[in-house]
Protein backbone atom coordinates (compact mmCIF):
# COMPACT_ATOMS: atom_id res chain seq x y z
CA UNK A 1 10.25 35.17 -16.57
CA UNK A 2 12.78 32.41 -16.51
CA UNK A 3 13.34 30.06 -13.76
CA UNK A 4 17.35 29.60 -12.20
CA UNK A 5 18.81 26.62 -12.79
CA UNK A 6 19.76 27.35 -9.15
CA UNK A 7 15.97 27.08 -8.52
CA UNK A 8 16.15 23.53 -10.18
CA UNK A 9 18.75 22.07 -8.43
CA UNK A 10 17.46 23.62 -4.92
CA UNK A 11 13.93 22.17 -5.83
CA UNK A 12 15.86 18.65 -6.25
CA UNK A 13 17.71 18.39 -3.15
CA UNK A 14 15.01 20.44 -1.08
CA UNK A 15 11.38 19.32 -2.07
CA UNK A 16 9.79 16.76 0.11
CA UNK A 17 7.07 15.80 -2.45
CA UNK A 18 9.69 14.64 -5.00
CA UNK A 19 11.86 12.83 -2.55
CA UNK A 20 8.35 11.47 -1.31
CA UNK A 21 7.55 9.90 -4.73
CA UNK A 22 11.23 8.37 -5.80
CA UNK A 23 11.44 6.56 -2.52
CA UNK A 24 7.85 5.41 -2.94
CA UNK A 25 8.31 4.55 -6.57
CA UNK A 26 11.89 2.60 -5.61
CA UNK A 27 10.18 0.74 -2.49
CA UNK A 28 6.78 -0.17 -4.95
CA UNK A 29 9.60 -1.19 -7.65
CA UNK A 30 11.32 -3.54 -4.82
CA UNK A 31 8.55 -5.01 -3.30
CA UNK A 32 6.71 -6.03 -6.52
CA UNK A 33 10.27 -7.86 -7.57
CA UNK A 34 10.06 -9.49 -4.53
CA UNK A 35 6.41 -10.55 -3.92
CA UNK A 36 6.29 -11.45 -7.88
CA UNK A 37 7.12 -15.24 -7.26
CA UNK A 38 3.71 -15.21 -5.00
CA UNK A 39 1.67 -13.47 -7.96
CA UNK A 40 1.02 -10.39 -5.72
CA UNK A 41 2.31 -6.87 -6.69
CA UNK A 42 3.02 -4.54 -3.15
CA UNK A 43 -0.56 -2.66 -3.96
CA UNK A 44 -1.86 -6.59 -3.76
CA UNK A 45 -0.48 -7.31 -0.52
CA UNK A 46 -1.07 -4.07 1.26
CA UNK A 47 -4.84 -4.55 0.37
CA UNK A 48 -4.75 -7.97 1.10
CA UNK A 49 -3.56 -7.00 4.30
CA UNK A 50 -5.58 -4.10 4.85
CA UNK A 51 -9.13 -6.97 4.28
CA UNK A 52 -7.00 -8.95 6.99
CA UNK A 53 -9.60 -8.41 9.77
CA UNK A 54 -12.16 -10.04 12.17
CA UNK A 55 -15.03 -8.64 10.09
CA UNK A 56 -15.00 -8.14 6.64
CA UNK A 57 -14.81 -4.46 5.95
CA UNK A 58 -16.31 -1.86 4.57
CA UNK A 59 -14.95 -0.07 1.65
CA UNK A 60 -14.53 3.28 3.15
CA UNK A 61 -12.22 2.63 5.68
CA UNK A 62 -10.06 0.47 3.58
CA UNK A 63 -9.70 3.51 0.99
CA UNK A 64 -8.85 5.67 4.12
CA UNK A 65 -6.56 3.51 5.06
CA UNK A 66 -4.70 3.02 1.76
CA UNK A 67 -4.89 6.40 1.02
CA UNK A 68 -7.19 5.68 -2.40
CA UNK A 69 -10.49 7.12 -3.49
CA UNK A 70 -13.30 4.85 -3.72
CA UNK A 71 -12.75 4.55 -7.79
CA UNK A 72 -9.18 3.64 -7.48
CA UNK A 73 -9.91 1.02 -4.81
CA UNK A 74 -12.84 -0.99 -6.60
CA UNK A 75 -10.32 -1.21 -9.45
CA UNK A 76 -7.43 -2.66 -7.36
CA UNK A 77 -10.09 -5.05 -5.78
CA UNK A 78 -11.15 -6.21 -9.19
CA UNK A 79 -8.38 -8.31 -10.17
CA UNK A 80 -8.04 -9.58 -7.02
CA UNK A 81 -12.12 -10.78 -7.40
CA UNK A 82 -11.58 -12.26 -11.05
CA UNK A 83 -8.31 -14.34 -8.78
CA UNK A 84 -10.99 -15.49 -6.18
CA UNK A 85 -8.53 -13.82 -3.09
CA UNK A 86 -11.50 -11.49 -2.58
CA UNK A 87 -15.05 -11.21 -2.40
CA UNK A 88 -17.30 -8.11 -2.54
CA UNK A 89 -20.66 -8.84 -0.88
CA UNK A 90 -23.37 -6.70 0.22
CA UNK A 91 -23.61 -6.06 3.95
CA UNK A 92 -26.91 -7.50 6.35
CA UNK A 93 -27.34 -4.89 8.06
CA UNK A 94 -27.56 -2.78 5.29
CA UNK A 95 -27.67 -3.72 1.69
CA UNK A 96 -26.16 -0.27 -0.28
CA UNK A 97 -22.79 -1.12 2.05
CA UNK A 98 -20.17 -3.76 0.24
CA UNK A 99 -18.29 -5.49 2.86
CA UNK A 100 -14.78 -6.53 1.55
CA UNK A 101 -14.19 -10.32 2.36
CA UNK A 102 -11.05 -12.05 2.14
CA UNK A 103 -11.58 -15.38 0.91
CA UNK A 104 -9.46 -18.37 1.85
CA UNK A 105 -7.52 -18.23 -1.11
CA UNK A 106 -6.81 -14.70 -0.03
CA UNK A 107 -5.90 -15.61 3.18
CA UNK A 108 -3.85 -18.20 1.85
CA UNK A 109 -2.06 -15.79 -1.10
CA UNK A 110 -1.48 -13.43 2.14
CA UNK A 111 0.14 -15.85 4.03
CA UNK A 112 2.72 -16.98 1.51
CA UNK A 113 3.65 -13.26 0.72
CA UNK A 114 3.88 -12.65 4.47
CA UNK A 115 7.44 -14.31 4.97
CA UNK A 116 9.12 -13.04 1.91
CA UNK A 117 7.53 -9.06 3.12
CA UNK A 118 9.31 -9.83 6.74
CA UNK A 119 12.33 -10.43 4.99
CA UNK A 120 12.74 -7.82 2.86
CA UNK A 121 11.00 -5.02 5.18
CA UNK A 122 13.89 -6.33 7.41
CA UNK A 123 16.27 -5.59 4.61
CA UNK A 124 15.09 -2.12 4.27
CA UNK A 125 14.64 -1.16 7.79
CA UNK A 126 18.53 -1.77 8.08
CA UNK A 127 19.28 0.61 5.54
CA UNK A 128 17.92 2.95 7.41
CA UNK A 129 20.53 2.65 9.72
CA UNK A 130 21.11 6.67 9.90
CA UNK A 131 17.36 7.25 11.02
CA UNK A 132 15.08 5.27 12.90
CA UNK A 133 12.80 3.21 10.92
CA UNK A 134 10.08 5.20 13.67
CA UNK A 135 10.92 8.39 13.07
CA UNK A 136 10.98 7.81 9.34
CA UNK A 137 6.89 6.13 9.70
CA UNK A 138 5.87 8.94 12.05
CA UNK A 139 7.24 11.76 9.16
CA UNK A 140 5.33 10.08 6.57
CA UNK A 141 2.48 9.89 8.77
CA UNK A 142 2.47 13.39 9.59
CA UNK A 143 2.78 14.15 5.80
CA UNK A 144 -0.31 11.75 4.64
CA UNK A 145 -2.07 14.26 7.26
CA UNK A 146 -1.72 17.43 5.35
């Protein structure tokens, strides 16, 4: 059985999973462009980010967050251990948990890249002038639900 082209062109302008990925792909394209005179690709600075806490975290809920499995994770977080921006330590309370520390070089990398992200999030929240920024988030949301 052959597919329509009329199929195609529907499953362009209609298919939230492909509109999904260009707009991620454009916005992961952008922000590494920008956050490349820090040394920090957008996957750098979200987990950077993501490690910016009170208490070092555990991995789990930094792969939850980031929407990674465990695998994918400890491979972002080991070029960012060779740079010395973090530190993967075992936990005292118990010793199989690895607590995900932000050293100060990491705190420091984060809070160069911080400015130029404010900028430029700025720049793409007003191109969004047809749609909230908020209702745009809270979609997204909904969809890293299903």
């Amino acid at each position: 059985m052959k597919v329509p082209f009329e199929t195609t062109l529907h499953i362009r302008d209609a298919c939230l999973c492909l509109h999904a990925q260009r707009a991620a792909r454009a916005l992961a394209r952008y922000f590494d462009d920008v956050l490349r005179p820090v040394g920090l690709t957008n996957q750098q600075f979200s987990l950077l980010t993501a490690l910016n806490r009170p208490k070092p975290p555990p991995m789990r809920p930094v792969a939850k967050l980031l929407a990674m499995d465990r695998t994918t994770l400890t491979a972002a977080l080991k070029s960012l251990e060779r740079r010395g921006l973090v530190r993967i330590e075992a936990s005292p309370e118990d010793r199989r948990t690895r607590l995900l520390v932000l050293t100060e070089d990491g705190k420091q990398a984060l809070a160069e890249a911080l400015p130029i992200w404010v900028e430029h999030h700025a720049f793409i929240e007003g191109r969004l002038d047809a749609v909230s920024p908020d209702a745009v988030r809270e979609g997204l949301e909904i969809l890293a639900r299903i």
